[in-house]
Protein backbone atom coordinates (compact mmCIF):
# COMPACT_ATOMS: atom_id res chain seq x y z
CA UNK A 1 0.00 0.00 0.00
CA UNK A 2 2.49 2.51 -1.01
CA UNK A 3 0.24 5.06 -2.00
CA UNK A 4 -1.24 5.66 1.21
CA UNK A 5 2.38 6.59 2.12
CA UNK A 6 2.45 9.96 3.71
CA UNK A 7 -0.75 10.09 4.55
CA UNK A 8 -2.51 10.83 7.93
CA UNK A 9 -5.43 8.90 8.75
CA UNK A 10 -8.57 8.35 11.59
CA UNK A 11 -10.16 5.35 11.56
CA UNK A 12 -13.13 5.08 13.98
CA UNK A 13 -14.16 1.49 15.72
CA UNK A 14 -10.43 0.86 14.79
CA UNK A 15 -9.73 -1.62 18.04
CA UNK A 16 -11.12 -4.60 16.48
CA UNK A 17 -12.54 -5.86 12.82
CA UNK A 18 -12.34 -4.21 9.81
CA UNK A 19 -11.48 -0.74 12.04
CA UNK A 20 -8.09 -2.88 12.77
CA UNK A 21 -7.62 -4.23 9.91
CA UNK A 22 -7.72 -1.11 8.08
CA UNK A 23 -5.42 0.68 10.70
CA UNK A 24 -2.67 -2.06 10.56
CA UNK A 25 -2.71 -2.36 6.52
CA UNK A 26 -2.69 1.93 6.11
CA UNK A 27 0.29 2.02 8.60
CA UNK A 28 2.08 -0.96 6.94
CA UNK A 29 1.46 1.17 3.97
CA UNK A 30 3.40 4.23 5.41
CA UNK A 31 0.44 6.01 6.58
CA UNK A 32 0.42 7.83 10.33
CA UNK A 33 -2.89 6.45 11.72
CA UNK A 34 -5.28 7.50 14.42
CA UNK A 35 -7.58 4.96 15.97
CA UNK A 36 -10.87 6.13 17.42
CA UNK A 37 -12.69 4.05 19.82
CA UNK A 38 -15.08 3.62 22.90
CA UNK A 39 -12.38 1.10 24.31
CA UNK A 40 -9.95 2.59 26.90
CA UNK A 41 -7.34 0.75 25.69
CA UNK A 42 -6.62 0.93 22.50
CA UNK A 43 -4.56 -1.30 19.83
CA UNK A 44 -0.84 -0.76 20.43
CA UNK A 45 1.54 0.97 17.92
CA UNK A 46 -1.36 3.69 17.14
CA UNK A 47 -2.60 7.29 18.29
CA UNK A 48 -5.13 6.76 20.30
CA UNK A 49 -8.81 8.65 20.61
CA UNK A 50 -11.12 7.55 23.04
CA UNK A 51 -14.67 8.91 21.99
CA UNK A 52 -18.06 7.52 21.93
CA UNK A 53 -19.78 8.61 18.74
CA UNK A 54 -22.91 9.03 20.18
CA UNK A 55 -21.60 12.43 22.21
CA UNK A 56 -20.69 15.00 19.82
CA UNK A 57 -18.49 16.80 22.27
CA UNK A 58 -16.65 13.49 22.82
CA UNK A 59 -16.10 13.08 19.33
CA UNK A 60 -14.73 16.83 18.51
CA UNK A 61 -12.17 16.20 21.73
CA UNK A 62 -11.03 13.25 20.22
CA UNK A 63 -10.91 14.14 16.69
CA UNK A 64 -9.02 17.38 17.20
CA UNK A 65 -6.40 15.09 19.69
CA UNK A 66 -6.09 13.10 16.17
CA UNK A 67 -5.43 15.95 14.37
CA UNK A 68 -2.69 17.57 16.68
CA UNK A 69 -0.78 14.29 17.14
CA UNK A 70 -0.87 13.57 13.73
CA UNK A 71 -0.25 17.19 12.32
CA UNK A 72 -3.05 17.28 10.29
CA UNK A 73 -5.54 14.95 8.61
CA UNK A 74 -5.64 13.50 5.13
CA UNK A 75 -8.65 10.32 5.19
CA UNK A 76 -11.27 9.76 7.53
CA UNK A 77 -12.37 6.19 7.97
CA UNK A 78 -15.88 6.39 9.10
CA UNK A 79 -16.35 2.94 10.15
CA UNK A 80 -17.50 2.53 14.02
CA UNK A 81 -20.45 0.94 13.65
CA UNK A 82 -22.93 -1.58 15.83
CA UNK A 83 -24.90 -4.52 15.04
CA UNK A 84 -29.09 -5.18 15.45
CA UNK A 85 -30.91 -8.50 14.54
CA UNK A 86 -34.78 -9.00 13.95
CA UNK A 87 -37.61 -8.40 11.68
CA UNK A 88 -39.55 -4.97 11.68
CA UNK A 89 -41.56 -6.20 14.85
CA UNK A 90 -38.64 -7.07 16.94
CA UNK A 91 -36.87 -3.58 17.44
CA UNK A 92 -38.12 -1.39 20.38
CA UNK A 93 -37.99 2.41 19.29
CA UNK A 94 -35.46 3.13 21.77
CA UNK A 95 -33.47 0.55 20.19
CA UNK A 96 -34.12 1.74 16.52
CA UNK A 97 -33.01 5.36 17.88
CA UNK A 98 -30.05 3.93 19.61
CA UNK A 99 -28.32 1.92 16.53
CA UNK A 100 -29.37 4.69 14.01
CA UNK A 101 -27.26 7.13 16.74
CA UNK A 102 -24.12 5.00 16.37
CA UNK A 103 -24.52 3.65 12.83
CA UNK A 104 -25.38 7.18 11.09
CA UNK A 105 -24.96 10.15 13.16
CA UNK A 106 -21.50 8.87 14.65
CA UNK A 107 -20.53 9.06 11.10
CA UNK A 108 -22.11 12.71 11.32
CA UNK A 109 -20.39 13.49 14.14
CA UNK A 110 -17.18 12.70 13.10
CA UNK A 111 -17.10 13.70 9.69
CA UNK A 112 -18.33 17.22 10.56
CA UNK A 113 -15.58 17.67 13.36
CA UNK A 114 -12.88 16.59 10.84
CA UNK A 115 -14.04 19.18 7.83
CA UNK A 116 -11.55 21.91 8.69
CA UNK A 117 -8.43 19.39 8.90
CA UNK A 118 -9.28 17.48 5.55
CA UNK A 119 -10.24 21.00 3.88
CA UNK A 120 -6.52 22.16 4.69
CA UNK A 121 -5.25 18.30 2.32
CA UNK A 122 -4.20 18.09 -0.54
CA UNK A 123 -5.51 14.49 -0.85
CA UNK A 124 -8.51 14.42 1.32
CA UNK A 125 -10.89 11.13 1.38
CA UNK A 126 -14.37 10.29 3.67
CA UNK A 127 -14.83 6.46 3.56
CA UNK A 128 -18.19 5.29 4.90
CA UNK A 129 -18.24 1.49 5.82
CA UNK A 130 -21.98 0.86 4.61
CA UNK A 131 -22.81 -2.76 4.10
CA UNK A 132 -24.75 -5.56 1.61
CA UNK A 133 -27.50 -4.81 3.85
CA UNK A 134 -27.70 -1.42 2.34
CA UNK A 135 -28.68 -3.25 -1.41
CA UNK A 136 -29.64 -6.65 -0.55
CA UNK A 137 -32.89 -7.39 1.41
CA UNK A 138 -31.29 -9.54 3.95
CA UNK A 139 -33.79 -11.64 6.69
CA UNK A 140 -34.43 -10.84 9.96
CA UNK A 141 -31.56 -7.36 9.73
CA UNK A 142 -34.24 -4.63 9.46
CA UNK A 143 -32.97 -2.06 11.72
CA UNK A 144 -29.12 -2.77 10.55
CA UNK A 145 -30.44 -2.18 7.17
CA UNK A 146 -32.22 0.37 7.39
CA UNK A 147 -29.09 2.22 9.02
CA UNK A 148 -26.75 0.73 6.25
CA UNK A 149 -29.18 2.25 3.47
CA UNK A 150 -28.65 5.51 5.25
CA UNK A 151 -25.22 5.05 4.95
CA UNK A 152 -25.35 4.97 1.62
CA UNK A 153 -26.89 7.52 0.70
CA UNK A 154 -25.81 9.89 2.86
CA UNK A 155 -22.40 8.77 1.21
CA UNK A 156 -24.22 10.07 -1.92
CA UNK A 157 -24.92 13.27 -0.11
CA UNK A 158 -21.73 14.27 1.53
CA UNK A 159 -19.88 13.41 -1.81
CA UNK A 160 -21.90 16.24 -3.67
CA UNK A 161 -21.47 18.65 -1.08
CA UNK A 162 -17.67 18.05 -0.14
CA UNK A 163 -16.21 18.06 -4.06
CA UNK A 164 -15.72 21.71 -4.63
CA UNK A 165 -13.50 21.39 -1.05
CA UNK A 166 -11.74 18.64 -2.91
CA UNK A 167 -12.85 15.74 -0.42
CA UNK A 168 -13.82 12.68 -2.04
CA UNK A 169 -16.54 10.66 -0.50
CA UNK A 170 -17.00 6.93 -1.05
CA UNK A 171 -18.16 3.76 0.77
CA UNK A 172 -17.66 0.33 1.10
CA UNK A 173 -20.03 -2.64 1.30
CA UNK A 174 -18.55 -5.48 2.91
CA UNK A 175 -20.78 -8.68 2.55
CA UNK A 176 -20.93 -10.50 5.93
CA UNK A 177 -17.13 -10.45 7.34
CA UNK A 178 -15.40 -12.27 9.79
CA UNK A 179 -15.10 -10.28 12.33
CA UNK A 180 -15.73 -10.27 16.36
CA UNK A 181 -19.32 -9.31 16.06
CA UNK A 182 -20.20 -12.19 13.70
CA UNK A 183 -18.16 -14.36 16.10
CA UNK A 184 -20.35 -13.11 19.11
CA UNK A 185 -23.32 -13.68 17.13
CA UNK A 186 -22.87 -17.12 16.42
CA UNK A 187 -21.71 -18.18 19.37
CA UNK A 188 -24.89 -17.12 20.76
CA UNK A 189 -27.52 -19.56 18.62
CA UNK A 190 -28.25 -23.26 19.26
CA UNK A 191 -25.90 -24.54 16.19
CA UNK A 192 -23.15 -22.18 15.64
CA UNK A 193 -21.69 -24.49 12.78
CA UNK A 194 -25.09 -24.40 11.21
CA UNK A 195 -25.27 -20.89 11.14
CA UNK A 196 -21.99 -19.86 9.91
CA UNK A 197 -22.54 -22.51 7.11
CA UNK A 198 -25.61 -20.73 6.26
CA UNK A 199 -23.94 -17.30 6.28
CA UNK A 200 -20.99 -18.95 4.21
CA UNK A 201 -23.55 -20.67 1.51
CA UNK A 202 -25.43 -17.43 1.23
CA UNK A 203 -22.37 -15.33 -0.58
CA UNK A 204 -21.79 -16.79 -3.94
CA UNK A 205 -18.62 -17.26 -3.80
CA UNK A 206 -18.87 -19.68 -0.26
CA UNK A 207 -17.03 -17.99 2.36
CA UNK A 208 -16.94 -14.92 4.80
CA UNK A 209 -15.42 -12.19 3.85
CA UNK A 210 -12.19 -11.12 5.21
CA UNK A 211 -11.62 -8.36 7.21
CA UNK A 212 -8.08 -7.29 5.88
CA UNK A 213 -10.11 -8.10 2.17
CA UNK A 214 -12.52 -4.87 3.06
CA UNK A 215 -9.45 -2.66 4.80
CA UNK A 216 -7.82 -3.74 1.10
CA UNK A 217 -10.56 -1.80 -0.40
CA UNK A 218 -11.11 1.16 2.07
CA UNK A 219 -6.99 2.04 1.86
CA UNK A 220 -7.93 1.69 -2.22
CA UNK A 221 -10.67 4.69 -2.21
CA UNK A 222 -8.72 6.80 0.79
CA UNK A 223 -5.79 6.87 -1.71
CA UNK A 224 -4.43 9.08 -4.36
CA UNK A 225 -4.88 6.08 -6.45
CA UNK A 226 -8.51 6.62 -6.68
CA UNK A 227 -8.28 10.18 -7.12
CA UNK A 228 -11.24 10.02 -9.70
CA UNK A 229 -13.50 8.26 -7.60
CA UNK A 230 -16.00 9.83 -5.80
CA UNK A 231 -20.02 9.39 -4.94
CA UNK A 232 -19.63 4.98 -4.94
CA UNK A 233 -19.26 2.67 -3.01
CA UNK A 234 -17.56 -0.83 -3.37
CA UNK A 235 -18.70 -4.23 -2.95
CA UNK A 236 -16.66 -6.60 -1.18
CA UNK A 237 -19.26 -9.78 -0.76
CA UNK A 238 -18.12 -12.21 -2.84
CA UNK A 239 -20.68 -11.39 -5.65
CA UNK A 240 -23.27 -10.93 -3.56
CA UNK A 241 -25.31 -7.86 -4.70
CA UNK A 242 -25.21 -8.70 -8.17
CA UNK A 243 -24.88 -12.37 -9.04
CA UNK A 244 -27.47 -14.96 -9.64
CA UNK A 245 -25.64 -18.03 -10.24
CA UNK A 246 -27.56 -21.38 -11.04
CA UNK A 247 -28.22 -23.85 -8.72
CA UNK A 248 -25.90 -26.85 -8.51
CA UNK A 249 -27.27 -30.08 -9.42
């Protein structure tokens, strides 16, 4: 990842997953790197924010910390994110507030704090980790969804607004990854070999998705490299949104 060389980067929900992932492939890559998390301790061998994204004066502390260690601030990972299972009759209202606070206005909250550092870069890039939920209908996700397809377009949104200041905008849609939360979430069901088969069958090409496969992606649209690229996002799910393959006999 050479061309992220140089470059100084945030990545929120960086202690674990595809936050991680990303952090440890950009700064492989010769990129300074921030992590932003709720965890006190962060990931060794970073700068390290502590914020929850659901308090905006949390997350303007933390980002402006990132910005004075690092000496400015080049890409902005938006990629903290939580999980919500059940069908449109299973999610309390204080529930569907709570996961749309984390999922969409964290991203908000962070990507409005950072403005005045990434309008001061001469290679500035927003990437929005959004999800297949955001273009597939996926069973009993509703509320995840829902907050993906926000995601998405408010990707759509920010990218329009932000291209005169010469930010680029972009997401990525991971299709279901291998990461902690998945791990927590099977381990809670009856058959957790079951499940992750089912999970693994339902992605055309028959696996999870990697973590470090997604970060592979994000570094790709935070870089010069994809200096023309603005207003998309990016599947990573194995063919997920878009094939139809046949059934094998």
């Amino acid at each position: 990842m050479s061309d992220v060389a140089g470059l100084r980067a945030l990545v929120t929900g960086g202690a674990s997953g595809i936050g991680l992932a990303t952090a440890r492939l950009m700064q492989a890559g010769g990129a300074a790197v921030a992590v932003l998390d709720v965890d006190a301790a962060g990931p060794p061998g970073f700068v390290h924010v502590r914020a929850d994204v659901t308090d905006d004066a949390a997350v303007r502390a933390a980002v402006a910390s990132a910005v004075a260690q690092l000496a400015g601030l080049d890409v902005v990972v938006n990629n903290a994110g939580i999980g919500a299972q059940g069908g449109i009759e299973d999610n309390g209202d204080e529930e569907w507030r709570h996961v749309f606070d984390v999922n969409v206005l964290g991203m908000v909250r962070v990507a409005r704090a950072a403005l005045p550092a990434l309008r001061r870069s001469r290679s500035a890039a927003i990437v929005n980790t959004a999800s297949i939920a955001a273009t597939a209908g996926l069973p009993e996700r509703v509320l995840y969804s829902a907050t993906k397809g926000a995601v998405l377009s408010l990707t759509l949104a920010m990218a329009a607004d932000l291209i005169a200041d010469g930010i680029r905008v972009n997401a990525v849609n991971p299709g279901t990854a291998d990461t902690p939360w998945i791990g927590r979430l099977l381990a809670g069901v009856p058959d957790p070999t079951a499940a992750r088969e089912a999970l693994e069958a339902r992605q055309p090409h028959g696996r999870l998705v990697t973590a470090d496969e997604v970060a592979l992606a994000i570094a790709y649209l935070a870089s010069p490299s994809s200096g023309s690229t603005t207003g998309t996002a990016l599947a990573v799910d194995g063919g997920m949104a878009g094939l139809r393959l046949r059934q094998r006999t």
